[in-house]
N, C-alpha and C. Protein backbone atom coordinates (compact mmCIF):
# COMPACT_ATOMS: atom_id res chain seq x y z
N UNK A 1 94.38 113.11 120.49
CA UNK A 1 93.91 112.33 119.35
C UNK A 1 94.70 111.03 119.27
N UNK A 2 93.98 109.60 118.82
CA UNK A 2 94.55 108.58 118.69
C UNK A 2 94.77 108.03 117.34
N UNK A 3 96.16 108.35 116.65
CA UNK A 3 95.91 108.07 115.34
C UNK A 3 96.11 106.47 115.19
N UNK A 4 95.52 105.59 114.26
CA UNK A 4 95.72 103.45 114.35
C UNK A 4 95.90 103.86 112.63
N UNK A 5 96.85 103.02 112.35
CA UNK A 5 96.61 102.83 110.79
C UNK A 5 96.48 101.51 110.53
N UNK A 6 95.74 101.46 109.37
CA UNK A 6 94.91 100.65 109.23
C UNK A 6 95.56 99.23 108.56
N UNK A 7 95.19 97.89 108.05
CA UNK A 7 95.80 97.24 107.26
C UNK A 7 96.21 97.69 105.92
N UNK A 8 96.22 98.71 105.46
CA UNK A 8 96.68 99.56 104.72
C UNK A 8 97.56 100.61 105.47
N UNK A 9 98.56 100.62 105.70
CA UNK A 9 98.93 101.26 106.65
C UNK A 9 98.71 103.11 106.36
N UNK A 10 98.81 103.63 105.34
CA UNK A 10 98.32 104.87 104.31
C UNK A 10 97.44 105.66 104.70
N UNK A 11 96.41 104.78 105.24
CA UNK A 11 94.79 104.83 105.61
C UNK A 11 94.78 104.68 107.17
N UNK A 12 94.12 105.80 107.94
CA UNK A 12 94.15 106.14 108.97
C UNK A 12 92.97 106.22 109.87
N UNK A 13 92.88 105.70 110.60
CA UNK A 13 91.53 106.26 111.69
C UNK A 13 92.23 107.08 112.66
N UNK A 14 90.85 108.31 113.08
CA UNK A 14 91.73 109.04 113.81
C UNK A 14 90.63 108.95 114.54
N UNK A 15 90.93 108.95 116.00
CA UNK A 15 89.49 109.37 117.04
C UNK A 15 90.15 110.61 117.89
N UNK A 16 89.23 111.50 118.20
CA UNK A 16 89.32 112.35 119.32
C UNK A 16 89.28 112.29 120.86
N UNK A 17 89.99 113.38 121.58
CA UNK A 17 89.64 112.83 123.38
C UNK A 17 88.80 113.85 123.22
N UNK A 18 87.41 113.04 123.46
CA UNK A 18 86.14 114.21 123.62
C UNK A 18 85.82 114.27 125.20
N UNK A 19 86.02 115.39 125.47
CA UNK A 19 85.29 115.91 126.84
C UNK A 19 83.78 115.86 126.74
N UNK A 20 83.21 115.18 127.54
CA UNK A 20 82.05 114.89 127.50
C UNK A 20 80.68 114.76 128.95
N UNK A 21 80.25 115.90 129.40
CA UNK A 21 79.37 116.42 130.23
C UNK A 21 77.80 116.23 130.10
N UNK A 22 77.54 116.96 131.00
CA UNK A 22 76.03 116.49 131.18
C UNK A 22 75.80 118.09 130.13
N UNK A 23 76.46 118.83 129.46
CA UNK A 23 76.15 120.09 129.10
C UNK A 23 76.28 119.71 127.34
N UNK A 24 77.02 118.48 127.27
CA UNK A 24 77.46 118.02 125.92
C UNK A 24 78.61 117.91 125.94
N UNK A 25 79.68 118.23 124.83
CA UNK A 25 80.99 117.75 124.43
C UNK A 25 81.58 118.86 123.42
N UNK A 26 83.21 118.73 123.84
CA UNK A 26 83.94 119.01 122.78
C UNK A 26 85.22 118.44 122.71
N UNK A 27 85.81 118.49 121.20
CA UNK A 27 86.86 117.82 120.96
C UNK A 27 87.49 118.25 119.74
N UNK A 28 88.53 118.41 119.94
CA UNK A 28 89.49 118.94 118.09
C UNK A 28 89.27 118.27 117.51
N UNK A 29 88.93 118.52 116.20
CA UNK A 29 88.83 117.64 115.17
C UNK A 29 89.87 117.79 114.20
N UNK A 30 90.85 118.76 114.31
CA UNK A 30 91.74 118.13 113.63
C UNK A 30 92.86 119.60 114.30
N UNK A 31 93.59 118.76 114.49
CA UNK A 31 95.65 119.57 115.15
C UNK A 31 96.37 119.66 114.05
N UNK A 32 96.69 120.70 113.02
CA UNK A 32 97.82 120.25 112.25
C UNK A 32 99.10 119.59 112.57
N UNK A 33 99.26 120.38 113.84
CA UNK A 33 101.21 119.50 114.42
C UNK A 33 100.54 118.24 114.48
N UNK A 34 99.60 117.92 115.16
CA UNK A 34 99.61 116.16 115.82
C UNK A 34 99.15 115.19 114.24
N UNK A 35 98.34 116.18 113.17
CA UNK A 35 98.07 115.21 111.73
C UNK A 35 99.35 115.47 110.85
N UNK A 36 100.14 116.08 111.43
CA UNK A 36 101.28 116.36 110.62
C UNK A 36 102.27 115.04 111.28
N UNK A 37 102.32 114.63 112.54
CA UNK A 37 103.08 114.23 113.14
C UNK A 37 102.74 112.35 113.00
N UNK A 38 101.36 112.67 112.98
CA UNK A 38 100.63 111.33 112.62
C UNK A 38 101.05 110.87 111.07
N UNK A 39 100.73 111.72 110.31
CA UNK A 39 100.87 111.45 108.60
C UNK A 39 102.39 111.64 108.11
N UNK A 40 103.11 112.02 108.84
CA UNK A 40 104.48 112.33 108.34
C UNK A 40 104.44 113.65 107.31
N UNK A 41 103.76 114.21 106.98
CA UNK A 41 103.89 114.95 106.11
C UNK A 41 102.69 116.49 105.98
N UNK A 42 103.13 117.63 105.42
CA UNK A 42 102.41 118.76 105.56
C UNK A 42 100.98 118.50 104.07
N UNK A 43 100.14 118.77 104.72
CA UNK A 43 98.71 118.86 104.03
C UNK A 43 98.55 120.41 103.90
N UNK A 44 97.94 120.69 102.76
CA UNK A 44 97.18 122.02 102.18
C UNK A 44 95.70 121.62 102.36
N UNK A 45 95.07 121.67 103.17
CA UNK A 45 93.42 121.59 102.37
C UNK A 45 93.23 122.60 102.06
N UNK A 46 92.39 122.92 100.57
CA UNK A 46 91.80 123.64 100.09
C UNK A 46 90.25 124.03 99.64
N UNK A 47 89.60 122.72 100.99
CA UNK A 47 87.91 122.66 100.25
C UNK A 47 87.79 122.10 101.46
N UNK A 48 86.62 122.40 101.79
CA UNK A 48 86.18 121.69 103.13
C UNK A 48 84.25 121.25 102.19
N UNK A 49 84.23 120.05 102.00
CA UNK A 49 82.58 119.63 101.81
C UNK A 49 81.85 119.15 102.52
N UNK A 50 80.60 119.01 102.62
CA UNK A 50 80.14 118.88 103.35
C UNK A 50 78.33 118.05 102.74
N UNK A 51 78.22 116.98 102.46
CA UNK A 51 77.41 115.92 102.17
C UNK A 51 75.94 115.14 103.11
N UNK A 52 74.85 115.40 102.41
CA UNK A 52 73.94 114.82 103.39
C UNK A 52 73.08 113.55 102.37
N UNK A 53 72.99 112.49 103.23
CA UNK A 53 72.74 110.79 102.46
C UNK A 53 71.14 110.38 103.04
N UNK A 54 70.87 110.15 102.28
CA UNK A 54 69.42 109.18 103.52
C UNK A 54 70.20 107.63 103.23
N UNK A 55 69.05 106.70 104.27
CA UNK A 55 69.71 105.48 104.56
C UNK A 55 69.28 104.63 103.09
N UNK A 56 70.82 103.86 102.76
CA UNK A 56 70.70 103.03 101.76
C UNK A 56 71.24 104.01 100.84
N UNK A 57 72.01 104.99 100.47
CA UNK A 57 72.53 105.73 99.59
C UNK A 57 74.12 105.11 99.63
N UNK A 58 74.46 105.09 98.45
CA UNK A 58 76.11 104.09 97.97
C UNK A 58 76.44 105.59 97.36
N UNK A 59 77.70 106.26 97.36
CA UNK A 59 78.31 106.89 96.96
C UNK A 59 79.78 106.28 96.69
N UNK A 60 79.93 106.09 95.22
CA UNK A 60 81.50 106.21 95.08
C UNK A 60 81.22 105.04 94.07
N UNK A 61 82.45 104.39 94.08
CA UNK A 61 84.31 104.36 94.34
C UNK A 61 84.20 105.74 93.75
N UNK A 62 85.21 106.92 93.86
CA UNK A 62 85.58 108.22 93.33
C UNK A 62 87.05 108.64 93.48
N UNK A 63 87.68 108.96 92.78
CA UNK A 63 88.84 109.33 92.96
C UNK A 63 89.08 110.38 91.60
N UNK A 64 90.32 110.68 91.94
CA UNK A 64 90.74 112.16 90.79
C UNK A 64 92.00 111.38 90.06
N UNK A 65 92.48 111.56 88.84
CA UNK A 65 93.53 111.37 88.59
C UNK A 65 94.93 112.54 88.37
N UNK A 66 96.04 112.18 88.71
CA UNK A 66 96.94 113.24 88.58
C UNK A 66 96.84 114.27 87.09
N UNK A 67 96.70 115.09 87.19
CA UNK A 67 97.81 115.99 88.77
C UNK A 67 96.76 116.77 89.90
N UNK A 68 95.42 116.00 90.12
CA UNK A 68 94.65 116.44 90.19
C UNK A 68 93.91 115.02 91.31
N UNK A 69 95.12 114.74 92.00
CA UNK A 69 94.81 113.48 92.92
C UNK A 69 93.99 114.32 94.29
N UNK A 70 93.06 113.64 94.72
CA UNK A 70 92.72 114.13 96.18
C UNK A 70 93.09 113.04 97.43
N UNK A 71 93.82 114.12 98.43
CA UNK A 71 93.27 112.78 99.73
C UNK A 71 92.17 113.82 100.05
N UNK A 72 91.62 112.69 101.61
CA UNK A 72 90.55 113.65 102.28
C UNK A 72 90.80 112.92 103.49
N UNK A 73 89.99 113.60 104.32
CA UNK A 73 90.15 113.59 105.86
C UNK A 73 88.65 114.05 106.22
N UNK A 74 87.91 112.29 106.32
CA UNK A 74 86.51 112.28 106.10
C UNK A 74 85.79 111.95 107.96
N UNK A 75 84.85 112.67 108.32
CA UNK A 75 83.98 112.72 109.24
C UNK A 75 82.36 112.69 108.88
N UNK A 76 81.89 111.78 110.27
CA UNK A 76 80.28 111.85 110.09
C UNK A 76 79.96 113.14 111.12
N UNK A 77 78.95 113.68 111.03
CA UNK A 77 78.53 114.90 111.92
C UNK A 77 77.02 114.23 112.06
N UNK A 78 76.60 113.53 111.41
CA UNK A 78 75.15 112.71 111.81
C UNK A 78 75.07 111.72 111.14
N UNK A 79 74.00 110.41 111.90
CA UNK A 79 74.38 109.55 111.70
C UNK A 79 75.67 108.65 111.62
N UNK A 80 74.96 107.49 110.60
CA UNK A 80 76.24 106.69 110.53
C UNK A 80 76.74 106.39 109.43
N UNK A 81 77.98 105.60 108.72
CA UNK A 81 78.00 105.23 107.47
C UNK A 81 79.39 103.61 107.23
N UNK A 82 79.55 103.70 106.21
CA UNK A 82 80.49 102.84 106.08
C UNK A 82 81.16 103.12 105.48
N UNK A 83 82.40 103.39 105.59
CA UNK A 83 83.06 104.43 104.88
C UNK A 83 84.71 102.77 104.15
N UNK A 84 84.55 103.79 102.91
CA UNK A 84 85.53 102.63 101.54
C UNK A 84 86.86 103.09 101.37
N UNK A 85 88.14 102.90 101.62
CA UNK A 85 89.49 103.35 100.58
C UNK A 85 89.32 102.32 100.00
N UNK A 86 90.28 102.24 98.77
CA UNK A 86 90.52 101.39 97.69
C UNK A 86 91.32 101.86 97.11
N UNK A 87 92.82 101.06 97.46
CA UNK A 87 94.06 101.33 96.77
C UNK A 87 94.23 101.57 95.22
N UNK A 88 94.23 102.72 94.42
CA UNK A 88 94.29 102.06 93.49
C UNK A 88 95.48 102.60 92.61
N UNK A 89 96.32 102.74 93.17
CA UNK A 89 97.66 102.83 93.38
C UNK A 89 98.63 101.86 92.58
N UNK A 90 98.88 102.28 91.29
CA UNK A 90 99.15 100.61 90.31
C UNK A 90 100.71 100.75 90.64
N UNK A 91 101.57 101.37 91.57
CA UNK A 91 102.75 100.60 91.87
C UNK A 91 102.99 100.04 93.44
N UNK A 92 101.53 100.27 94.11
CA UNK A 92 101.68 100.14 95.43
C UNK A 92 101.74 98.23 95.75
N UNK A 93 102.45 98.50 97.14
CA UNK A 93 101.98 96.63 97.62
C UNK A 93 100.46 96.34 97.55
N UNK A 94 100.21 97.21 97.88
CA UNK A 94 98.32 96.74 98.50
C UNK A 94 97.59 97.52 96.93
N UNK A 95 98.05 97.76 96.10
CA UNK A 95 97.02 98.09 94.99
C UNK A 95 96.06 97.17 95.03
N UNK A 96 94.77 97.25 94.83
CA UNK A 96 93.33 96.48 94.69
C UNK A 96 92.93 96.42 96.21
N UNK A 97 93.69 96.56 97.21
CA UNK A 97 92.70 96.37 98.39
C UNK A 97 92.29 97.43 99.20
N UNK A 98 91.47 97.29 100.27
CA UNK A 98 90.35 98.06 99.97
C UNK A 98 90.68 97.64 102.24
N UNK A 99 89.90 98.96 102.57
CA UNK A 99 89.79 98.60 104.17
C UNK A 99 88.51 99.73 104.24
N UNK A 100 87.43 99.58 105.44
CA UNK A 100 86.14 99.85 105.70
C UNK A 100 86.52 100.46 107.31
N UNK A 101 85.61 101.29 107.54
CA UNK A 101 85.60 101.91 109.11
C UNK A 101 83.82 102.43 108.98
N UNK A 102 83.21 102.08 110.07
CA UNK A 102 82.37 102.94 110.33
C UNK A 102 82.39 104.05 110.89
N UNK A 103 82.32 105.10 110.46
CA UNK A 103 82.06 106.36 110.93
C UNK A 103 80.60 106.57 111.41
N UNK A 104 80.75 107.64 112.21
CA UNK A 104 79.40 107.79 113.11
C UNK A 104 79.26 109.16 113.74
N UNK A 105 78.33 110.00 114.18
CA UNK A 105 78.27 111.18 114.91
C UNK A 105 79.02 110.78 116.14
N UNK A 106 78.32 109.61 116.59
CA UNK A 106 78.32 109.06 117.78
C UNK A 106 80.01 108.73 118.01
N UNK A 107 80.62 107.85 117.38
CA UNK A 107 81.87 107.83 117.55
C UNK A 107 83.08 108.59 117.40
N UNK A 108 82.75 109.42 116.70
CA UNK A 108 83.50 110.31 116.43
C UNK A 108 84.60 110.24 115.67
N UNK A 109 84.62 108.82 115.21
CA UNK A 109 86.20 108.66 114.67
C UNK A 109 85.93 109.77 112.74
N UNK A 110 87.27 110.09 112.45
CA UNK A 110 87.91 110.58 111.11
C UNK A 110 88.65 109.36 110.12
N UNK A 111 88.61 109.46 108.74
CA UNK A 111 89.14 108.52 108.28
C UNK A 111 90.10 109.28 107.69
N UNK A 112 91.64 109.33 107.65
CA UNK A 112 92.33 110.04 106.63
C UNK A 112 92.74 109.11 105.33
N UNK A 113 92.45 109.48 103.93
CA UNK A 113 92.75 108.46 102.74
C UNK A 113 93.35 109.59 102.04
N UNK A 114 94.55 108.94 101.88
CA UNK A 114 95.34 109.82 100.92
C UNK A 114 95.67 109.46 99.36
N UNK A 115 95.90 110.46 98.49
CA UNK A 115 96.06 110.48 97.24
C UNK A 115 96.49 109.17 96.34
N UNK A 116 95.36 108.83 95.40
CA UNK A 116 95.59 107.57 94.81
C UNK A 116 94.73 106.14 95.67
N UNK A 117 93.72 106.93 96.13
CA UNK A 117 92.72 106.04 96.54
C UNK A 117 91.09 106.29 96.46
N UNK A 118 90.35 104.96 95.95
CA UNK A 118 89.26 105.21 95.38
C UNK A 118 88.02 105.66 96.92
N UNK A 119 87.43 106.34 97.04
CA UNK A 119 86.54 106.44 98.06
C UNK A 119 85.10 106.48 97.81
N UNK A 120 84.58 105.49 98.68
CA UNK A 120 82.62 105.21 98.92
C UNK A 120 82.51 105.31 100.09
N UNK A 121 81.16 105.28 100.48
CA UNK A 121 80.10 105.22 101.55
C UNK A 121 78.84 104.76 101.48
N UNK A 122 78.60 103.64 102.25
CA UNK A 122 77.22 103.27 102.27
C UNK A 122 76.71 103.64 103.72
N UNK A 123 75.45 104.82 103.83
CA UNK A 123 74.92 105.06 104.36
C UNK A 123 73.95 103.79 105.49
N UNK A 124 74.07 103.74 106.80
CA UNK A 124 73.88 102.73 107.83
C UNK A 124 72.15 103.88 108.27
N UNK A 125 72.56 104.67 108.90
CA UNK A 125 71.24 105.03 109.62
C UNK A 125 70.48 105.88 108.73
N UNK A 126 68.84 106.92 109.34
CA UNK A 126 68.42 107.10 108.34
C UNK A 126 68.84 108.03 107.76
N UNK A 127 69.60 109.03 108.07
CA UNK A 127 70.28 110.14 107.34
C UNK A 127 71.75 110.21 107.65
N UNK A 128 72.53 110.76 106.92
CA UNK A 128 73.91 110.79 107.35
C UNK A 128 74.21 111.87 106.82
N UNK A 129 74.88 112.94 107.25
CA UNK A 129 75.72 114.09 106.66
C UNK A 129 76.97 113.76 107.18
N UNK A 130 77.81 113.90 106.25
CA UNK A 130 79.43 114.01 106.08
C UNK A 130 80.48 115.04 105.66
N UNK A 131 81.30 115.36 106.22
CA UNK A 131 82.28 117.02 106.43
C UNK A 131 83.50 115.97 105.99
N UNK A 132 84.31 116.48 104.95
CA UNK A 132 85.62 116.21 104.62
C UNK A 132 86.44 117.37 104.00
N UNK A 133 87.28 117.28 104.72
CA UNK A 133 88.48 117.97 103.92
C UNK A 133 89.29 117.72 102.96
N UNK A 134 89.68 118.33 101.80
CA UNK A 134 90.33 117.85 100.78
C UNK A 134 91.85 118.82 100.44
N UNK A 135 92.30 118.03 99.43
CA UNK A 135 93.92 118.79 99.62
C UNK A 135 93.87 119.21 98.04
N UNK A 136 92.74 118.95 97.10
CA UNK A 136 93.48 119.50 95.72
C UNK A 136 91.33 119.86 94.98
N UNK A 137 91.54 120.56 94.41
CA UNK A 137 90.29 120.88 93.90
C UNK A 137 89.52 120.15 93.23
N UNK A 138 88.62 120.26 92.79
CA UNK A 138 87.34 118.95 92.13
C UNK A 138 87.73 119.49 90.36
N UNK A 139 88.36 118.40 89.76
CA UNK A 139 88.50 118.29 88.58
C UNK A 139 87.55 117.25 87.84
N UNK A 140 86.22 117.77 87.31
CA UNK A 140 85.82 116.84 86.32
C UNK A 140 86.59 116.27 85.36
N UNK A 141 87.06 116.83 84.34
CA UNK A 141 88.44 116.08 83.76
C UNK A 141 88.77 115.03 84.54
N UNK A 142 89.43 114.90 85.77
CA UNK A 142 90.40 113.93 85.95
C UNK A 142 89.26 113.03 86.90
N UNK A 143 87.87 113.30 87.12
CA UNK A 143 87.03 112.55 87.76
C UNK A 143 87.31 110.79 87.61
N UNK A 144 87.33 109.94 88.11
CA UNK A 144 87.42 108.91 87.50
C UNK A 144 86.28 107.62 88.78
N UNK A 145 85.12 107.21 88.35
CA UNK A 145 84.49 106.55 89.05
C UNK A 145 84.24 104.76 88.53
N UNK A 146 84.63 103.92 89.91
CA UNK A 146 84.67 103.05 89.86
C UNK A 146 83.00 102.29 90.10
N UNK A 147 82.22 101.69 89.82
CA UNK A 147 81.23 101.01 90.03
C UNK A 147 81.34 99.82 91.12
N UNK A 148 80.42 100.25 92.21
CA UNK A 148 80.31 100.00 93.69
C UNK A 148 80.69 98.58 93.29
N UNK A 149 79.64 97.54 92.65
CA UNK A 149 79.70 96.16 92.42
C UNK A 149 80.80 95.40 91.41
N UNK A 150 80.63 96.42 89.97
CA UNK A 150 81.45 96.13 88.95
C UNK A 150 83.09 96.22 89.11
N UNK A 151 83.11 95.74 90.14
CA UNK A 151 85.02 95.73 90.16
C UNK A 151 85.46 94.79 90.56
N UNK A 152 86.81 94.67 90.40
CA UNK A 152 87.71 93.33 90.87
C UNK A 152 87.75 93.82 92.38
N UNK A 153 87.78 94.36 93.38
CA UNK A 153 88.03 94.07 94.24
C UNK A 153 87.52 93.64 95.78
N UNK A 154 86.35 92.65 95.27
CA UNK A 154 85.44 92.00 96.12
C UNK A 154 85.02 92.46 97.30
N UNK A 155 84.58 94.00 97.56
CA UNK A 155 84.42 94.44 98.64
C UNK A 155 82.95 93.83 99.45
N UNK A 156 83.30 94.02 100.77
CA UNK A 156 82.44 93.07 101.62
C UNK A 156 81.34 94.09 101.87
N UNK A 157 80.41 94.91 101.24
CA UNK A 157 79.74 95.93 101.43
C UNK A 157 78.27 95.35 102.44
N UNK A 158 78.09 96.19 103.30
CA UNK A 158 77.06 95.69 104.46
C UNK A 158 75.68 96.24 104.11
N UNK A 159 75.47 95.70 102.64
CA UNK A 159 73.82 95.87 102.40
C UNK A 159 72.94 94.69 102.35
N UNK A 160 72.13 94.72 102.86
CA UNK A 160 71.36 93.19 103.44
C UNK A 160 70.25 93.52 102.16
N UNK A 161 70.21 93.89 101.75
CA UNK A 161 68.43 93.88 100.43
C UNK A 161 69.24 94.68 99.50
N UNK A 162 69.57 94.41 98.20
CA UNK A 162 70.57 95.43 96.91
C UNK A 162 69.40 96.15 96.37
N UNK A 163 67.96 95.63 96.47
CA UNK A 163 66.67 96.10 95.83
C UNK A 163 66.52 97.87 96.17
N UNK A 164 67.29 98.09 97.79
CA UNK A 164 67.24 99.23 98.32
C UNK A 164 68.36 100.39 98.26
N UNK A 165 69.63 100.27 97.33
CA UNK A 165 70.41 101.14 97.65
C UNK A 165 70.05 101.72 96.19
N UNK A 166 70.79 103.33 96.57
CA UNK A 166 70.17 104.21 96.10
C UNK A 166 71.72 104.95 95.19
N UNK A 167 71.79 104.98 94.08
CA UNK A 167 72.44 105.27 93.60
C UNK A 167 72.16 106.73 92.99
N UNK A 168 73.41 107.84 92.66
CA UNK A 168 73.17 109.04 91.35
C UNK A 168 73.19 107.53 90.27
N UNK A 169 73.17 109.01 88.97
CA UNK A 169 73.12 108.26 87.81
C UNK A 169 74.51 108.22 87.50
N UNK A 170 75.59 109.14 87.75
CA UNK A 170 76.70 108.60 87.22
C UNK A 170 77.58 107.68 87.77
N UNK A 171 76.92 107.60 89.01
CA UNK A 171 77.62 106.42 90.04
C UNK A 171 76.95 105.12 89.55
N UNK A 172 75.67 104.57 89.04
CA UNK A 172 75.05 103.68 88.37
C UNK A 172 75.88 103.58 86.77
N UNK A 173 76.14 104.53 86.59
CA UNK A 173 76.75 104.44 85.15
C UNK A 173 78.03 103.94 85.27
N UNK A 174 78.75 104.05 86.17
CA UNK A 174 80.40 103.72 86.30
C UNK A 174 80.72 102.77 85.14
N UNK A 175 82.14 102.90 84.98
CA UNK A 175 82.76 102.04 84.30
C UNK A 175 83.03 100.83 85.14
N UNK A 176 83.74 99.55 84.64
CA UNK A 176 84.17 98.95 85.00
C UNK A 176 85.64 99.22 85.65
N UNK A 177 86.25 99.01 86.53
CA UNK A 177 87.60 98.87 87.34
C UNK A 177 88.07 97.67 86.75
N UNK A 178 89.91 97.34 85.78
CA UNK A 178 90.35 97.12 85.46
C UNK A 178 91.63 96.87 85.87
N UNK A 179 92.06 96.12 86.40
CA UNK A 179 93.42 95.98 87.13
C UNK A 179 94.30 95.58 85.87
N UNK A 180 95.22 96.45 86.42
CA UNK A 180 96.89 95.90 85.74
C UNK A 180 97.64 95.64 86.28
């Protein structure tokens, strides 16, 4: 596995060495020693989800608040997508910024975003299902969703027609994002 961190350094792409034949392919998708060795530090996941998008579906900004923070350690299994961190981390250097990876079946890469970061996806092809692992349980209480457009942090989102993305209702409902 090749772990790159990102201009966020926090935020991780991970790709696999996929063996790859005329019979198909395989490849680990995740080593604890080598994501332990990569991340500096021991992970619990306790939820593995697993998400299916048609094309033009925006999910997010989403994050948990303490004590009830999630990272995740996000993969495409079909299709493609565009996958969001967003620092929002109010004592970090990089609080408000934000770094993008496409994920893909095809590429295989993983995104690891750890605790205290907002996460989206805008769906690229016509369907996308997505497998992530998480380290702390789904707390409505501490739910806290940022609105894709309505925020300070000018993300460069790759939708060519806005007439077409497809929002839930509480992701349309978001609050505004508020920097301090």
């Amino acid at each position: 596995m090749n772990f790159t961190k990102l201009s966020i350094p926090d935020v991780v792409v991970i790709e696999p060495n996929v063996i790859d034949d005329d019979r198909g392919f395989f490849f680990e998708s995740y080593n604890e020693l080598n994501f332990f060795n990569a991340i500096g530090r021991e992970i619990k996941f306790v939820q593995d989800n697993h998400s299916k998008s048609t094309k033009g579906v925006l999910r997010g900004l989403h994050y948990q608040l303490a004590p009830y923070e999630q990272a995740k350690l996000v993969r495409v299994i079909q299709g493609a997508v565009w996958d969001v961190a967003v620092d929002v981390r109010r004592d970090s250097k990089t609080y408000g910024a934000w770094v993008a990876e496409v994920l893909s079946a095809d590429n295989k890469k993983q995104l690891w975003i750890p605790e205290g970061f907002a996460h989206g996806f805008y769906v690229l092809s016509e369907a996308a299902e997505l497998v992530y692992k998480v380290n702390q349980f789904y707390s409505k209480a501490h739910e806290q969703i940022i609105h894709w457009r309505n925020n300070p942090f000018h993300i460069n989102w790759p939708i060519v027609d806005h007439d077409q993305i497809f929002l839930s209702i509480k992701d349309n409902e978001a609050m505004p994002f508020v920097m301090k």
